[in-house]
PDB file of N, CA and C in Angstrom:
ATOM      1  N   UNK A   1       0.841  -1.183   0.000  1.00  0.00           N
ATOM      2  CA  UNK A   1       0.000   0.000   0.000  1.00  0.00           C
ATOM      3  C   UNK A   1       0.884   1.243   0.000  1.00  0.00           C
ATOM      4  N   UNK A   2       0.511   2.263  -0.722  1.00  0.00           N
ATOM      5  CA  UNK A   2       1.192   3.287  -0.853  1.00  0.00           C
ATOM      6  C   UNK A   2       0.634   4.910   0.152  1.00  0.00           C
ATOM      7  N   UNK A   3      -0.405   3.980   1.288  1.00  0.00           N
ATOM      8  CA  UNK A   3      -1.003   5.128   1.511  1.00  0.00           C
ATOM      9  C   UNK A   3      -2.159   5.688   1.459  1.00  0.00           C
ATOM     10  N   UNK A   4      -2.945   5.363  -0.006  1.00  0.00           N
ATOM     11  CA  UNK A   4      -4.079   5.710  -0.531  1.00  0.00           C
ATOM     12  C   UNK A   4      -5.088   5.077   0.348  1.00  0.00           C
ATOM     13  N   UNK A   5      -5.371   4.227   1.304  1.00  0.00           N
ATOM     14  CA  UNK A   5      -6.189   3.966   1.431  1.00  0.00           C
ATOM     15  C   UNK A   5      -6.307   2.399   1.569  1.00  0.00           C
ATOM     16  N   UNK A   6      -7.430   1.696   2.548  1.00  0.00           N
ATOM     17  CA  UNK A   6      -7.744   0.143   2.055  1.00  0.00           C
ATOM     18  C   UNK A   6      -9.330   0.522   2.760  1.00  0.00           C
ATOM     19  N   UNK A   7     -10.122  -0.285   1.693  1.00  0.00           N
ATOM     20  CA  UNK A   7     -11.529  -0.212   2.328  1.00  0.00           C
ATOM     21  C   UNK A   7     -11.837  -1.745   2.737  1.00  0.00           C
ATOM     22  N   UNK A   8     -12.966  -1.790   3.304  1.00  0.00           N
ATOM     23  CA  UNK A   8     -13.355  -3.402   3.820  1.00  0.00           C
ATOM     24  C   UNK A   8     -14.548  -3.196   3.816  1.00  0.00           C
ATOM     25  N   UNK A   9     -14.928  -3.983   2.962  1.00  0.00           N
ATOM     26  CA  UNK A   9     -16.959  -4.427   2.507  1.00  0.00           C
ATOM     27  C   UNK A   9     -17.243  -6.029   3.437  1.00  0.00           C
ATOM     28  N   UNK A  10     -18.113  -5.693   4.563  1.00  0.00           N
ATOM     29  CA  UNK A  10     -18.312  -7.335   5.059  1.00  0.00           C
ATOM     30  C   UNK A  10     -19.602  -7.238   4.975  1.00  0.00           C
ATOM     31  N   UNK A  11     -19.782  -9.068   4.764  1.00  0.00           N
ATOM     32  CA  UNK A  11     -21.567  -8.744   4.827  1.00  0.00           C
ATOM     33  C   UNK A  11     -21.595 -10.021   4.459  1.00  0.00           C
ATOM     34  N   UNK A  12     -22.719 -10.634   4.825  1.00  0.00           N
ATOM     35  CA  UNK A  12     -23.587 -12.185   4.032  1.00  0.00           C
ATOM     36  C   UNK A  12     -23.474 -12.153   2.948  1.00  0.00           C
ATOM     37  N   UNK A  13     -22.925 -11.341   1.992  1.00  0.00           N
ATOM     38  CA  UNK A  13     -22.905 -12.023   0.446  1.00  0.00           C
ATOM     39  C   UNK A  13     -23.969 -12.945  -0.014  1.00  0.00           C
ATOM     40  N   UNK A  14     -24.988 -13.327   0.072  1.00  0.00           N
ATOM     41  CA  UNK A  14     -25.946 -14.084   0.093  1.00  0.00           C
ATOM     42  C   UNK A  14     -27.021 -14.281  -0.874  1.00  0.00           C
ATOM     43  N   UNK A  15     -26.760 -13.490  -2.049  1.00  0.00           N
ATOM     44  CA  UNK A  15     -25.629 -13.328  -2.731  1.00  0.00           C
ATOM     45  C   UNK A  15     -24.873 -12.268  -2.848  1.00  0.00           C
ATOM     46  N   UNK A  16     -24.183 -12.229  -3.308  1.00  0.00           N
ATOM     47  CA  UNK A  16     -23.539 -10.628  -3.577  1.00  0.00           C
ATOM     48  C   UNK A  16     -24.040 -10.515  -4.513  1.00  0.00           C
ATOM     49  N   UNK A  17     -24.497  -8.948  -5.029  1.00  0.00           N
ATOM     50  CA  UNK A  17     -25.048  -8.472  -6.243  1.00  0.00           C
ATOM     51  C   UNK A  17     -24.567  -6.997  -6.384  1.00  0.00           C
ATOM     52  N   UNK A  18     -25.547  -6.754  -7.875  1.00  0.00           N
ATOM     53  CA  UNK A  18     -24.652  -5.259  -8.349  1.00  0.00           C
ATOM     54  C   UNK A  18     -24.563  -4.103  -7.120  1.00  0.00           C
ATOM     55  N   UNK A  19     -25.579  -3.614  -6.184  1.00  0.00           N
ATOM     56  CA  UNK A  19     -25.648  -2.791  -4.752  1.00  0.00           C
ATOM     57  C   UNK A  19     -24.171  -3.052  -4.347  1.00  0.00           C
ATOM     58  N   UNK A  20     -24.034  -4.441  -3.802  1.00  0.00           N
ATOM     59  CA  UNK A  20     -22.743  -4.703  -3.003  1.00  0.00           C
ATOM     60  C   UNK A  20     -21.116  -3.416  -3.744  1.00  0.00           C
ATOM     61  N   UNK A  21     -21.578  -4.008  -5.254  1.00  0.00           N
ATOM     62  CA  UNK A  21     -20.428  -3.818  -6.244  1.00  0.00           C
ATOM     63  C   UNK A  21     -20.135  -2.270  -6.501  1.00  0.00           C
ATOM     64  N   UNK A  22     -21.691  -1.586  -6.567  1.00  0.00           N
ATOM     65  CA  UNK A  22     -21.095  -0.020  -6.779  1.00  0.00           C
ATOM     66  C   UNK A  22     -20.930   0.884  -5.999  1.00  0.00           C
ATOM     67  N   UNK A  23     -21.732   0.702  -4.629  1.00  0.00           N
ATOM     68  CA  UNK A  23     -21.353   0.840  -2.914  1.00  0.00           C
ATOM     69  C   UNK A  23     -19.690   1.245  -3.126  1.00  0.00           C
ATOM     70  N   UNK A  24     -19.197  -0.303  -3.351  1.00  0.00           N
ATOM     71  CA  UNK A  24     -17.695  -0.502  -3.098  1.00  0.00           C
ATOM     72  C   UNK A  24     -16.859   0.473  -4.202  1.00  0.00           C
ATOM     73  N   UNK A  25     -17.554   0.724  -5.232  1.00  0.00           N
ATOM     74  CA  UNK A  25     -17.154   0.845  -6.333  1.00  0.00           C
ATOM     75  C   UNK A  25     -17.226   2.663  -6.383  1.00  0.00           C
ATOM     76  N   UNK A  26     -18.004   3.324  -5.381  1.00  0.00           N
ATOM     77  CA  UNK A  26     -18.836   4.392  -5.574  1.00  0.00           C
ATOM     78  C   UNK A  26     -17.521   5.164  -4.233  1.00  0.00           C
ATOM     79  N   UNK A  27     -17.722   4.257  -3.224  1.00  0.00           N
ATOM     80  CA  UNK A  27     -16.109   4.556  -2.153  1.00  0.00           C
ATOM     81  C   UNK A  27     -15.433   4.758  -2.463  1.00  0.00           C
ATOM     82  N   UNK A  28     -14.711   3.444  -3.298  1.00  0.00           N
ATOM     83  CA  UNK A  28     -13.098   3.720  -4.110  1.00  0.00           C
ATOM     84  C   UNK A  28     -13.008   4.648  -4.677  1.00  0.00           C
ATOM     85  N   UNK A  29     -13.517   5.360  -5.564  1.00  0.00           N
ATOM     86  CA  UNK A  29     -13.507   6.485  -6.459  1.00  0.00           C
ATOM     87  C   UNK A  29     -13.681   7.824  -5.471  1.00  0.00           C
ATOM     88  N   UNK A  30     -14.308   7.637  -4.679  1.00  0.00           N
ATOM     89  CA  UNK A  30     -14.724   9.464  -4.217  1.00  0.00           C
ATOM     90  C   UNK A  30     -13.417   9.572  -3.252  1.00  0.00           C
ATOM     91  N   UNK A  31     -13.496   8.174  -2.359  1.00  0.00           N
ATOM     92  CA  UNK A  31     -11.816   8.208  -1.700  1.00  0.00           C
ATOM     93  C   UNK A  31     -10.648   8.450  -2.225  1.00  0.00           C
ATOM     94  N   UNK A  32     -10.476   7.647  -3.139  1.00  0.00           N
ATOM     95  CA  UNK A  32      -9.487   7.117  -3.969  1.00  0.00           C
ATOM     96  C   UNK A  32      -8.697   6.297  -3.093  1.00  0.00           C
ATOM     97  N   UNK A  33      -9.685   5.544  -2.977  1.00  0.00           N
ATOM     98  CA  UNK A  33      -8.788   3.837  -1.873  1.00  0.00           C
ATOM     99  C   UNK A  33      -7.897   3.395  -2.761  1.00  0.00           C
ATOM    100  N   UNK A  34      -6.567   2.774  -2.399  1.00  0.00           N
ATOM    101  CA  UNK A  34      -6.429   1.526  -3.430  1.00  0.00           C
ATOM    102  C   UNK A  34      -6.718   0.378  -3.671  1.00  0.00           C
ATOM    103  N   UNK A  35      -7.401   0.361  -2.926  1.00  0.00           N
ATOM    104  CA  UNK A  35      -7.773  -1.067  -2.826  1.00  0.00           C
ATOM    105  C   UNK A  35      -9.331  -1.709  -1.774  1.00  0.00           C
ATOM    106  N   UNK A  36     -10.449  -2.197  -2.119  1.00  0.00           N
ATOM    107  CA  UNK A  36     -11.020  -2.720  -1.548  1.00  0.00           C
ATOM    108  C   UNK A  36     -11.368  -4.179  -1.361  1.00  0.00           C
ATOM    109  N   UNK A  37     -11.516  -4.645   0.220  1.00  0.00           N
ATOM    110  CA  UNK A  37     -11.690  -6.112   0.161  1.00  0.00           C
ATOM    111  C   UNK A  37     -12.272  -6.445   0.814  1.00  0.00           C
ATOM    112  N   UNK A  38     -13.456  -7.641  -0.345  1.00  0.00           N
ATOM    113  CA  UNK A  38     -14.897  -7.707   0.869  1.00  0.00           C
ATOM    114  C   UNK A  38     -14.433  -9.046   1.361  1.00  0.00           C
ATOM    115  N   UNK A  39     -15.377  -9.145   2.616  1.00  0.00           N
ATOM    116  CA  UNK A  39     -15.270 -10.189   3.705  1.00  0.00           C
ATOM    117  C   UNK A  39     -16.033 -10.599   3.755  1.00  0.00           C
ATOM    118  N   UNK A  40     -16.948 -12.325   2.964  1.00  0.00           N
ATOM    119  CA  UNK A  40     -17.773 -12.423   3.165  1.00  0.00           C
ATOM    120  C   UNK A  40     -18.175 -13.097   4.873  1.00  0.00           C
ATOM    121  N   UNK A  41     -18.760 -12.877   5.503  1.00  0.00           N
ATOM    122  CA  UNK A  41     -19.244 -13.392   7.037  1.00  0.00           C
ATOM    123  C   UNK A  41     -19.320 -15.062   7.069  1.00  0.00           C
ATOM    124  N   UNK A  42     -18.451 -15.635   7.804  1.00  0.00           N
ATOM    125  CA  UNK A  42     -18.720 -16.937   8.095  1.00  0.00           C
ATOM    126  C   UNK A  42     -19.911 -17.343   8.773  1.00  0.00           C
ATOM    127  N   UNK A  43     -20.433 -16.997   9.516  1.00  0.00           N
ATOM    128  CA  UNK A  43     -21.516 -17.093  10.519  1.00  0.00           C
ATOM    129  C   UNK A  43     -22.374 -15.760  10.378  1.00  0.00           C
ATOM    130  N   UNK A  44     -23.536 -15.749   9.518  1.00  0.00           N
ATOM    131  CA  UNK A  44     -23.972 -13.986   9.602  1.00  0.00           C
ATOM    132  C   UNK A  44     -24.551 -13.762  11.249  1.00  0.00           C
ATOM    133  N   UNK A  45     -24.154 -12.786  11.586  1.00  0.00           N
ATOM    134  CA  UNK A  45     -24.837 -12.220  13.161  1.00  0.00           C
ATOM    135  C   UNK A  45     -26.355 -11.828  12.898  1.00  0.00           C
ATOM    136  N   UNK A  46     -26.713 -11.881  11.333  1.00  0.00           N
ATOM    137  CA  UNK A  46     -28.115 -11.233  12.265  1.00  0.00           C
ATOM    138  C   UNK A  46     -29.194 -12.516  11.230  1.00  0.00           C
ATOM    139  N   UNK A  47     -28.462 -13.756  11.075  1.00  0.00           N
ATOM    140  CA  UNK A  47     -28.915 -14.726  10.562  1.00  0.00           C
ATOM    141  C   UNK A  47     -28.847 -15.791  11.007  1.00  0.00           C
ATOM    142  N   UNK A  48     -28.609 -16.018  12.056  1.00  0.00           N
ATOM    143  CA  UNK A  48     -27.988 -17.329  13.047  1.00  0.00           C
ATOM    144  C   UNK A  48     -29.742 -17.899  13.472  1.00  0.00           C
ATOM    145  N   UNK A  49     -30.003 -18.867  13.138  1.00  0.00           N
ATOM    146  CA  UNK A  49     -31.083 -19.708  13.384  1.00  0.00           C
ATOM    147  C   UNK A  49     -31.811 -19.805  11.763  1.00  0.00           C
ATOM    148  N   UNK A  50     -31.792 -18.952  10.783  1.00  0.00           N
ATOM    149  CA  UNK A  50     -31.990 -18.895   9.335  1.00  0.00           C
ATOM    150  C   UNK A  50     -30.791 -19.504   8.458  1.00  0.00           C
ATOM    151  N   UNK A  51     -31.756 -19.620   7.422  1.00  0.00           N
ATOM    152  CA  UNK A  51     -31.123 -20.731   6.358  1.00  0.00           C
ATOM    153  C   UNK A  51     -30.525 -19.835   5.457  1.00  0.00           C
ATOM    154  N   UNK A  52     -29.094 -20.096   5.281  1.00  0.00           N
ATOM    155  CA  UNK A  52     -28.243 -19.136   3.903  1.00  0.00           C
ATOM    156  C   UNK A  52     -27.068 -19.935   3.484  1.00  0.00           C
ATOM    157  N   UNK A  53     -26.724 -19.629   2.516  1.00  0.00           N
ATOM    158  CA  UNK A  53     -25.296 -20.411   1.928  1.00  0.00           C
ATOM    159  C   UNK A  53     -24.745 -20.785   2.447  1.00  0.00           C
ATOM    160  N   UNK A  54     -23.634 -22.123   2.120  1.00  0.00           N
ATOM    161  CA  UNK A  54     -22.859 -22.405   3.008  1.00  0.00           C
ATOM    162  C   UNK A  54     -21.568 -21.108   2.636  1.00  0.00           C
ATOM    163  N   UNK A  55     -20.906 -21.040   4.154  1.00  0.00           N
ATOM    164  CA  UNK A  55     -19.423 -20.199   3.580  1.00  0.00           C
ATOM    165  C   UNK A  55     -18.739 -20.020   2.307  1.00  0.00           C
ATOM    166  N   UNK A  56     -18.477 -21.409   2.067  1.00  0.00           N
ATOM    167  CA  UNK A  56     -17.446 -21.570   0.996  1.00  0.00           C
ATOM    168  C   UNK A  56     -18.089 -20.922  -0.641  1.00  0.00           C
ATOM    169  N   UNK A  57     -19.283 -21.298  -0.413  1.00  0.00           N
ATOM    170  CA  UNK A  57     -20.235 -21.035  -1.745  1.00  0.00           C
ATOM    171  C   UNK A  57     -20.422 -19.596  -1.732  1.00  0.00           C
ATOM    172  N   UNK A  58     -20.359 -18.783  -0.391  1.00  0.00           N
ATOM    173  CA  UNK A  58     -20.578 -17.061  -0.486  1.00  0.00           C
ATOM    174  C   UNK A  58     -19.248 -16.778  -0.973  1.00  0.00           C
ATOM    175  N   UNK A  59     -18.086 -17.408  -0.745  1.00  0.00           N
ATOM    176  CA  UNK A  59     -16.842 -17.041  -0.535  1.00  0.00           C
ATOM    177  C   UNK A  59     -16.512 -16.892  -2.538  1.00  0.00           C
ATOM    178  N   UNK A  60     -17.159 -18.418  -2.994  1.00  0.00           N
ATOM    179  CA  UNK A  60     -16.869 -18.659  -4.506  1.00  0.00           C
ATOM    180  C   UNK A  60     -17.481 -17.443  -4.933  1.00  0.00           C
ATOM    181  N   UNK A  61     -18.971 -17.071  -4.689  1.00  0.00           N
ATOM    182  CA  UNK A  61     -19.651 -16.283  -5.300  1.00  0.00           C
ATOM    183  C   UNK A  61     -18.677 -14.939  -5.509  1.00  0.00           C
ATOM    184  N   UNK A  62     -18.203 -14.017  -4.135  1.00  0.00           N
ATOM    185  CA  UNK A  62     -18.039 -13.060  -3.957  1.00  0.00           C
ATOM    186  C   UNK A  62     -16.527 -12.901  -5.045  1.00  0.00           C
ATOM    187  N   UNK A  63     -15.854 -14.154  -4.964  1.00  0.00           N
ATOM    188  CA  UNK A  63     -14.852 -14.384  -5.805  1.00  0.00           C
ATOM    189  C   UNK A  63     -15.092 -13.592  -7.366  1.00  0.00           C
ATOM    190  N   UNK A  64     -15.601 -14.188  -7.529  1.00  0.00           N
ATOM    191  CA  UNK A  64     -16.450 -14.232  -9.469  1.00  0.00           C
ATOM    192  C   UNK A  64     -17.142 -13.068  -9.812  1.00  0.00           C
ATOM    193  N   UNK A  65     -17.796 -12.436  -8.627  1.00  0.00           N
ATOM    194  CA  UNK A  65     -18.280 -11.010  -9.015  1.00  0.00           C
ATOM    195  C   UNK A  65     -17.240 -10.001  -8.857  1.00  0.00           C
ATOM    196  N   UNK A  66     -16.229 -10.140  -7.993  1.00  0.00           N
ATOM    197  CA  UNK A  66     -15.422  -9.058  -7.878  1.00  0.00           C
ATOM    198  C   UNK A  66     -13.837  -9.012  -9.005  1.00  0.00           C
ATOM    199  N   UNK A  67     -13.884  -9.687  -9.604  1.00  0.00           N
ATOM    200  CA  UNK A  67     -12.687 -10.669 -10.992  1.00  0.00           C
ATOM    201  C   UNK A  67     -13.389  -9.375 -11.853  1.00  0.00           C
ATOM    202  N   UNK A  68     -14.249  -8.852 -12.105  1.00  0.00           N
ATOM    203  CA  UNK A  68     -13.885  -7.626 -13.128  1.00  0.00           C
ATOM    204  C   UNK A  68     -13.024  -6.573 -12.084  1.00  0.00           C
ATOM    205  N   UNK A  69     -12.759  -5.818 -11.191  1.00  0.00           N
ATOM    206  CA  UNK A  69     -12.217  -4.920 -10.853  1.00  0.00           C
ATOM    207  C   UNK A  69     -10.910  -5.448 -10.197  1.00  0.00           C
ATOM    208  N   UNK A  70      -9.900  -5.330 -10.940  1.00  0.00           N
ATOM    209  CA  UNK A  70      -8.858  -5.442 -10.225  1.00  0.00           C
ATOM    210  C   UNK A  70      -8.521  -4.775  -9.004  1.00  0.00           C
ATOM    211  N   UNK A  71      -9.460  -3.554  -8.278  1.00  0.00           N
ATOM    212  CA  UNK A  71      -9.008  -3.249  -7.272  1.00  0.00           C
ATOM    213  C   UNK A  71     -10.013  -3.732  -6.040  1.00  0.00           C
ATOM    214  N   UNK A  72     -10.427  -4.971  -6.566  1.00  0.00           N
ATOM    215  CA  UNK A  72     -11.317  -5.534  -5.149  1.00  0.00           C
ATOM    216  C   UNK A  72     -10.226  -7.226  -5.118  1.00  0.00           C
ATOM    217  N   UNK A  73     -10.618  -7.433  -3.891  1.00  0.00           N
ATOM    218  CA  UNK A  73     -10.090  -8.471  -3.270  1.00  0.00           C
ATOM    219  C   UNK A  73     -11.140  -9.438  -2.757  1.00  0.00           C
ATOM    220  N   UNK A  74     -11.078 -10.464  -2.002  1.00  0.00           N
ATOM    221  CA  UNK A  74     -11.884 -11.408  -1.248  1.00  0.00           C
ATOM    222  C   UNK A  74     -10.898 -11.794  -0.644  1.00  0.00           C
ATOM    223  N   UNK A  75     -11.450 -11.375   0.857  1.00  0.00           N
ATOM    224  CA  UNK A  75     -10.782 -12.385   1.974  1.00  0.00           C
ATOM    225  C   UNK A  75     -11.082 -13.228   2.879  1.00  0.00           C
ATOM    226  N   UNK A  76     -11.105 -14.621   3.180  1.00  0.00           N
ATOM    227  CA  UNK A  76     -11.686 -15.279   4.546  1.00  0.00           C
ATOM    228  C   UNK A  76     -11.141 -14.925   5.642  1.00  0.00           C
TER     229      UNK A  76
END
């Protein structure tokens, strides 16, 4: 990092969709982050007794939507 910035998007991904993407996308630019990286939630806090993806499958998802912008990441 040079400084500019790191942002962090967390959330159920459940799925992730375009909202998630220009949110992140709408930050980076007015900031000028270098970099943002979403986190999808292993356990969501406000979903615990409800039915949602398993981890790994939010984790693939969030993967594949964020592969157009080279300045997003995915991290577990």
């Amino acid at each position: 990092m040079t400084g500019k910035g790191l942002g962090i998007l967390g959330g159920t991904f459940d799925p992730i969709h375009i909202g998630h993407l220009r949110i992140a996308e709408a930050v980076y630019e007015r900031i000028a982050l270098e970099q943002i990286i979403f986190i999808p939630a292993f356990v969501p806090p406000h979903k615990v007794g409800q039915d949602y993806a398993p981890a790994e499958h939010r984790y693939a998802m969030t993967e594949l939507a964020v592969k157009p912008y080279p300045h997003f990441t995915v991290s577990d």
